[in-house]
Protein backbone atom coordinates (compact mmCIF):
# COMPACT_ATOMS: atom_id res chain seq x y z
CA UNK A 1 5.14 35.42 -36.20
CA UNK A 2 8.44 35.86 -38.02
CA UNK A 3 11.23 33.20 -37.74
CA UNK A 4 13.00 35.20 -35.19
CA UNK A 5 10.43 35.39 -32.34
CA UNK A 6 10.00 31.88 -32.21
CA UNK A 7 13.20 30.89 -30.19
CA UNK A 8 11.74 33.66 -27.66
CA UNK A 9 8.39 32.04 -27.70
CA UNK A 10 9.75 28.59 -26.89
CA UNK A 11 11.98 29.80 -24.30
CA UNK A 12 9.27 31.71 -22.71
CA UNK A 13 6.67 28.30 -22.67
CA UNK A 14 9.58 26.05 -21.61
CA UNK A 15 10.73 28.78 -18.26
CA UNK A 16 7.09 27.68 -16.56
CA UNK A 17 7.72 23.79 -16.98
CA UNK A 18 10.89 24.17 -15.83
CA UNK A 19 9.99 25.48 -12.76
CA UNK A 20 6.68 23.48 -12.65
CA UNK A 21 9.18 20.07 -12.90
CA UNK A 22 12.06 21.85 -10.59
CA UNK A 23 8.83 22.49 -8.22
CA UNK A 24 7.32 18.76 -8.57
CA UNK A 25 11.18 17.47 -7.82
CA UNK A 26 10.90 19.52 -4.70
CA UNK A 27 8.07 18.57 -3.08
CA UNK A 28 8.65 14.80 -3.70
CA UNK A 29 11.93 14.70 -2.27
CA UNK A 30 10.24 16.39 1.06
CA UNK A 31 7.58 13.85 0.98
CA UNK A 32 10.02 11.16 1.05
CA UNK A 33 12.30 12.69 3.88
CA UNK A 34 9.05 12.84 5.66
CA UNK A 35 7.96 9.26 5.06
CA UNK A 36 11.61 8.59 5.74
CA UNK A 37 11.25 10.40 9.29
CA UNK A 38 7.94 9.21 9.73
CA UNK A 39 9.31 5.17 9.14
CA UNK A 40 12.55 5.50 10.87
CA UNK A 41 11.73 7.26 14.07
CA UNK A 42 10.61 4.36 15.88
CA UNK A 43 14.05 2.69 15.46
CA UNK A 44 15.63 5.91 16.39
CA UNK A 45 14.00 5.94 19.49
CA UNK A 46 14.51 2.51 20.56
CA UNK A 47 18.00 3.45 19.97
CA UNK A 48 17.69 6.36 22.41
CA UNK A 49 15.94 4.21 25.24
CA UNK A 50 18.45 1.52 25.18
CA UNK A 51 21.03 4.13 25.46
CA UNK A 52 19.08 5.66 27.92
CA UNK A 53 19.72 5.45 32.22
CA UNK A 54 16.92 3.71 34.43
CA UNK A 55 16.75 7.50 35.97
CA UNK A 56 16.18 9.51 32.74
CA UNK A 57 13.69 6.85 31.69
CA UNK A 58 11.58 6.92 35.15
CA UNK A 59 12.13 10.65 36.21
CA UNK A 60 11.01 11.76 32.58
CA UNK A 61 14.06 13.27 31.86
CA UNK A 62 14.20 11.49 28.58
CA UNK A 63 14.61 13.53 25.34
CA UNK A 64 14.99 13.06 22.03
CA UNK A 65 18.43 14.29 21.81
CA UNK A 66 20.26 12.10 24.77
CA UNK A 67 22.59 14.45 26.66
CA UNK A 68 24.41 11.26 27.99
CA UNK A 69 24.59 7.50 26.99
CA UNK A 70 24.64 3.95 28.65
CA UNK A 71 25.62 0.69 27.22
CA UNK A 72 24.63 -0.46 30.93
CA UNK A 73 21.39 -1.94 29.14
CA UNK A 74 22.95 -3.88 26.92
CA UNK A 75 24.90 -5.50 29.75
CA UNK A 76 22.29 -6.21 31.99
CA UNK A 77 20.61 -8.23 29.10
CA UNK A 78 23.74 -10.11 27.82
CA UNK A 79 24.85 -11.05 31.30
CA UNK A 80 21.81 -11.70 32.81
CA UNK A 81 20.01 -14.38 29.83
CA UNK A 82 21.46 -16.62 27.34
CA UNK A 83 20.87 -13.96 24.25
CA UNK A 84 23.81 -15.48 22.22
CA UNK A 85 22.15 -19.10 22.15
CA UNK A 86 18.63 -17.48 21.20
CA UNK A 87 20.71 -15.94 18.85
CA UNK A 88 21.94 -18.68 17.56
CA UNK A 89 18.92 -20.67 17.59
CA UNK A 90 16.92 -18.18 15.77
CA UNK A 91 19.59 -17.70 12.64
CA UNK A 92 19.75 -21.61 12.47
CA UNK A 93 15.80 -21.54 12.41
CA UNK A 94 15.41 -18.66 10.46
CA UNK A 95 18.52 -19.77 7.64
CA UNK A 96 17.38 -23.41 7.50
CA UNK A 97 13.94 -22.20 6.95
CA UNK A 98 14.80 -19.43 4.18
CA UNK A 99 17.31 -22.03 2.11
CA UNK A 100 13.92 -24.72 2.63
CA UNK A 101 11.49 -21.92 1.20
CA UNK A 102 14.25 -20.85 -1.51
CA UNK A 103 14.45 -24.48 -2.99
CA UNK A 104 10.83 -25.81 -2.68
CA UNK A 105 8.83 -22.65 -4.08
CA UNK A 106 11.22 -22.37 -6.79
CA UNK A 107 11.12 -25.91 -8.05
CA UNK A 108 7.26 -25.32 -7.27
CA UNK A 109 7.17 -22.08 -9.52
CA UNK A 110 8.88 -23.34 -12.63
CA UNK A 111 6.29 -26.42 -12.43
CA UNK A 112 3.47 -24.38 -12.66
CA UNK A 113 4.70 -21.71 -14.71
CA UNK A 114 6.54 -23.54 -17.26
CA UNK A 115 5.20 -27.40 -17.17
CA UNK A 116 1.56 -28.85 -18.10
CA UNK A 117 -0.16 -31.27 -15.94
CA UNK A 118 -3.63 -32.34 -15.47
CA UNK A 119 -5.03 -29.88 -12.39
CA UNK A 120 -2.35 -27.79 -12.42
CA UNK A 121 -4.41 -24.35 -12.25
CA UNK A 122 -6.64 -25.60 -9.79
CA UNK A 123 -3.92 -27.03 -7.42
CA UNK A 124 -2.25 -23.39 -8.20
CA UNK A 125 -5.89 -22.07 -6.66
CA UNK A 126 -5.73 -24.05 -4.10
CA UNK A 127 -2.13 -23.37 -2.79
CA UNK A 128 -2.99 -19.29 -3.31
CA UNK A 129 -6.38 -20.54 -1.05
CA UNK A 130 -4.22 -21.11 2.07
CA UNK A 131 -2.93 -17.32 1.92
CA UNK A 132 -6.75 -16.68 3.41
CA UNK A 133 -6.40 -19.30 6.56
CA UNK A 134 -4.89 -17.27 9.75
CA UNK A 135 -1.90 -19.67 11.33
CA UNK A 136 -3.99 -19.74 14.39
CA UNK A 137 -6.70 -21.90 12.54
CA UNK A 138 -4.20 -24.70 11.99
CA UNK A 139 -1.89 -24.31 14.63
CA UNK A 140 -3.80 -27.78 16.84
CA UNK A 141 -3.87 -29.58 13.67
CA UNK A 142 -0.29 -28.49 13.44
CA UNK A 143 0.38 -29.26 16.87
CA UNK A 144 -1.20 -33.03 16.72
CA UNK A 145 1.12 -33.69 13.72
CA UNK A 146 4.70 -32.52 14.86
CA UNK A 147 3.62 -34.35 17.83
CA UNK A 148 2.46 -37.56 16.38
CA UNK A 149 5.92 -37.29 13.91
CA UNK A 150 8.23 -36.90 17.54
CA UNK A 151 9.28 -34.05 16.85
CA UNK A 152 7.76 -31.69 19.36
CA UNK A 153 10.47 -29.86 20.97
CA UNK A 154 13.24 -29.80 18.96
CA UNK A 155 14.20 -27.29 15.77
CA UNK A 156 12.39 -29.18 13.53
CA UNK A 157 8.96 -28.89 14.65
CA UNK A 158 9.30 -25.28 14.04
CA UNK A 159 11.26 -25.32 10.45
CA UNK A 160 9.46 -27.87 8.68
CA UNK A 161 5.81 -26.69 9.38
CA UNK A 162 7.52 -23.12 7.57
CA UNK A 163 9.79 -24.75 5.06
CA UNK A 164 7.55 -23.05 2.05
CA UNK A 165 4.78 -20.29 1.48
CA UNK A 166 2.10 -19.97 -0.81
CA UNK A 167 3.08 -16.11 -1.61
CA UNK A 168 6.46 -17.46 -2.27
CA UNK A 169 5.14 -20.12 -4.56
CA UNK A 170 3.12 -17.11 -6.40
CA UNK A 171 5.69 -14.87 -6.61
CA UNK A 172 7.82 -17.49 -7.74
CA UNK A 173 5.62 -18.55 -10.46
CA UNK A 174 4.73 -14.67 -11.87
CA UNK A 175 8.54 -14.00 -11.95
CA UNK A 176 9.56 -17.54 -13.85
CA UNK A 177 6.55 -16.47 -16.18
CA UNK A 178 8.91 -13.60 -17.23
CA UNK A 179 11.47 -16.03 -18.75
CA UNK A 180 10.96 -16.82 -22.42
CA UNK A 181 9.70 -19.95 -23.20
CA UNK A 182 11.61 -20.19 -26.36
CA UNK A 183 15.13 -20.21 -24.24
CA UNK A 184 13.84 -22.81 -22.16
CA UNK A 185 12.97 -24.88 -25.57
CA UNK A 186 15.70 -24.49 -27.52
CA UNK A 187 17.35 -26.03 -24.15
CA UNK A 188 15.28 -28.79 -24.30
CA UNK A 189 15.65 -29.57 -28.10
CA UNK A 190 19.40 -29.88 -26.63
CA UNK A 191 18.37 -32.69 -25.04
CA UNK A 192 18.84 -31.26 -21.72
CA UNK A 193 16.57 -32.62 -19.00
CA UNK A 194 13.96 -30.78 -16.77
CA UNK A 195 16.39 -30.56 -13.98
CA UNK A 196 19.70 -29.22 -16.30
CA UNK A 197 17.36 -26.67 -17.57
CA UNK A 198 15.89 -25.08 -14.17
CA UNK A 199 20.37 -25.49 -13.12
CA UNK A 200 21.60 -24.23 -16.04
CA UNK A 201 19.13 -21.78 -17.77
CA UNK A 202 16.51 -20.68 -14.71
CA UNK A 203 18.38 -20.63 -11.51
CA UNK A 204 20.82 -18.14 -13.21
CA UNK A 205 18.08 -15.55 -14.45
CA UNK A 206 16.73 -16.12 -10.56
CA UNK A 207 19.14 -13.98 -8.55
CA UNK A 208 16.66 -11.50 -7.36
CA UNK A 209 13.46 -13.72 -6.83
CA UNK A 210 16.38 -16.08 -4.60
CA UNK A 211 17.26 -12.46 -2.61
CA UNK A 212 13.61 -11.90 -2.27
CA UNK A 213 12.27 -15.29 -1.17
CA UNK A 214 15.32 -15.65 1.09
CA UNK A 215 14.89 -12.70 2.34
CA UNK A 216 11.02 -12.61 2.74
CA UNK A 217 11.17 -15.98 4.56
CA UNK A 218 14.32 -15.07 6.78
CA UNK A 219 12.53 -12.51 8.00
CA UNK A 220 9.26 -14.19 8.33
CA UNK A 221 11.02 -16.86 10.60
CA UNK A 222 13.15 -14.74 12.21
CA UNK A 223 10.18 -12.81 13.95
CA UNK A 224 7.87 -15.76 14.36
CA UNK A 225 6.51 -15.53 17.41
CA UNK A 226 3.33 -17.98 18.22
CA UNK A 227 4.45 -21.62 16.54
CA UNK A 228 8.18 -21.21 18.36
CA UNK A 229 6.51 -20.49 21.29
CA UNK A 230 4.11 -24.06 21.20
CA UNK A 231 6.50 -26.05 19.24
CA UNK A 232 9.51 -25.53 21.71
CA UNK A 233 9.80 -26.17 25.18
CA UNK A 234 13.31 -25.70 26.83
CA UNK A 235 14.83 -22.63 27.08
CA UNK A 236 18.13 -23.64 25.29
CA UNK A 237 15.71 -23.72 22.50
CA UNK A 238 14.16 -20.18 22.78
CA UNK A 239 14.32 -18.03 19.78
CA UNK A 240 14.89 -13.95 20.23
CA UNK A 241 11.20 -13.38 20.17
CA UNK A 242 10.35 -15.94 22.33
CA UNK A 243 13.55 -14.74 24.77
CA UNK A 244 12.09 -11.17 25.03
CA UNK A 245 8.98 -12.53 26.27
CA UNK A 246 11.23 -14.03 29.18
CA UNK A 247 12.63 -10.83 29.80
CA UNK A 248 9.74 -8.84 30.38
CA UNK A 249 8.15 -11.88 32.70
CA UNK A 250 11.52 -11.69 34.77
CA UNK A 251 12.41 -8.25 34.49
CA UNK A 252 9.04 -6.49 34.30
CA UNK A 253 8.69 -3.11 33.18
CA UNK A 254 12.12 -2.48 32.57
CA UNK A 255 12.42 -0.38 29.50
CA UNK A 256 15.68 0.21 28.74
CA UNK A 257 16.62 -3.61 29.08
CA UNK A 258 13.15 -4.51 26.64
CA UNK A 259 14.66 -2.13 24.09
CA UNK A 260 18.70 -3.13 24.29
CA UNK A 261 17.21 -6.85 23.59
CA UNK A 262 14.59 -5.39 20.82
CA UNK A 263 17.53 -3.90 18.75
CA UNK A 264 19.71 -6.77 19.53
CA UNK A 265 16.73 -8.87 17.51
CA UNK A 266 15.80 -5.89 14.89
CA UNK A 267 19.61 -4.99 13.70
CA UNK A 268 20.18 -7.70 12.06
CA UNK A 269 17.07 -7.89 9.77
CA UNK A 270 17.61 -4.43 9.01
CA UNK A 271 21.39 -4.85 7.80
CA UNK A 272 20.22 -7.36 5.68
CA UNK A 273 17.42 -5.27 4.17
CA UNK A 274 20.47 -2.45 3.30
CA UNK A 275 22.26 -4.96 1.28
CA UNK A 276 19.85 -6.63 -0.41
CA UNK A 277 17.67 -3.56 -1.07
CA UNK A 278 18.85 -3.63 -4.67
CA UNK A 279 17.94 -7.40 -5.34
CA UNK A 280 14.58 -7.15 -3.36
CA UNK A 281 13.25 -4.35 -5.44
CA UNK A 282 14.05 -5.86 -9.03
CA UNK A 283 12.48 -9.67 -7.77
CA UNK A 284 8.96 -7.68 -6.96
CA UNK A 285 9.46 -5.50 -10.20
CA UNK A 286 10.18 -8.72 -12.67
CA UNK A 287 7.57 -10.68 -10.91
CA UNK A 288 4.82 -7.97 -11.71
CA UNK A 289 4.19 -7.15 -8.27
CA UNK A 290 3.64 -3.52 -7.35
């Protein structure tokens, strides 16, 4: 082969990869506007049945495309129940419980990832132990104690029962791992204290574990459904999911309404999501979670 057929032969073997990676491009981008489809159609048509008349949605007249739109839905459910005091009650619930989760499982994390004490890897076992108990095998023994404290019925008896996870303290833990233990050292050679070094040199490295954990938890809470539901009893109290239960008991099977007060609960969780998308991806990536 002389020196002047091998530019052709290299530009003849790199035309098939070419079109072998332009081809591979292709069909992952369809695959993920079909996963896309596939995750966001449900919303979509919520969307559509809220929007939606009582007539269309009995006479089966309803389509995928509306050809006309109601807010008469929404209307019925913001006049008719108290939906801006559940809302209210679930972000203070939700918030409270998220900044709670935030500050203990972090503190928790650098302990175990960064600090030796006797039983510290067993305790770790232990705490990762609970992940395997359902919520319903505790809930009486949960029950007995926010009762025996006083504080059945009020906000509390719902935030402080959920005020930290044992995924949170994990994740927590696997991400502080990350940091090198030679910055956190030369801090203490400093002479700067436990505390001034999780203030000064962790909590600033944090940023996306704090999105993810508050996020993770604020969502957790904010679609709690069974404690809420035992741990509060007046309906000033009621949290969205709890409210939509009250809906359908009053209103029975009246679609539209159920899904106007769904997205009312749903929206806001999924805002959230959008702009913290960036932050919740990097925590899981740094933390070694795939």
């Amino acid at each position: 082969m002389t020196a002047e057929t091998l530019p052709r032969a290299s530009a003849t073997a790199a035309a098939p990869r070419g079109r072998r990676n332009r081809a591979a491009v292709v069909a992952r981008t369809l695959a993920a506007v079909l996963v896309a489809i596939i995750t966001l159609f449900p919303l979509y048509w919520m969307v559509v049945v809220a929007l939606s008349t009582r007539s269309d949605l009995l006479g089966g007249s309803l389509r995928v495309i509306p050809t006309s739109i109601t807010f008469a839905n929404f209307e019925k459910v913001l006049t008719g129940f108290p939906v801006w005091t559940w809302f209210g009650n679930s972000v203070s619930i939700a918030v409270t419980v998220a900044v709670l989760t935030v500050a203990v499982n972090l503190l928790a994390g650098y302990a175990f990832a960064h600090l030796r004490f006797r039983g510290s890897s067993a305790l770790f076992l232990v705490a990762l132990g609970t992940l395997t108990l359902p919520v319903q095998t505790i809930m009486v023994s949960l029950f007995r104690l926010v009762t025996g404290l006083g504080l059945y019925g009020s906000y509390w008896a719902v935030i402080l029962p959920t005020a930290a996870s044992a995924f949170g303290l994990f994740l927590a833990r696997q991400f502080l791992l990350g940091i090198p233990r030679e910055l956190l050292e030369a801090a203490r050679i400093d002479g700067a204290s436990h505390l001034r070094v999780f203030r000064s040199v962790v909590l600033p490295l944090s940023r996306p574990l704090i999105a993810v954990l508050f996020f993770m938890s604020l969502l957790s809470s904010w679609n709690d459904f069974a404690w809420p539901l035992i741990a509060l009893k007046e309906n000033a109290l009621f949290t969205l999911p709890i409210g939509l239960l009250y809906l359908q008991s009053e209103n029975g099977p009246d679609y539209g309404s159920t899904m106007a007060f769904a997205l009312i609960d749903v929206a806001p969780m999924v805002l959230l999501f959008l702009v913290f998308q960036r932050f919740f991806v990097q925590g899981f990536a740094r933390s070694g979670i795939r």
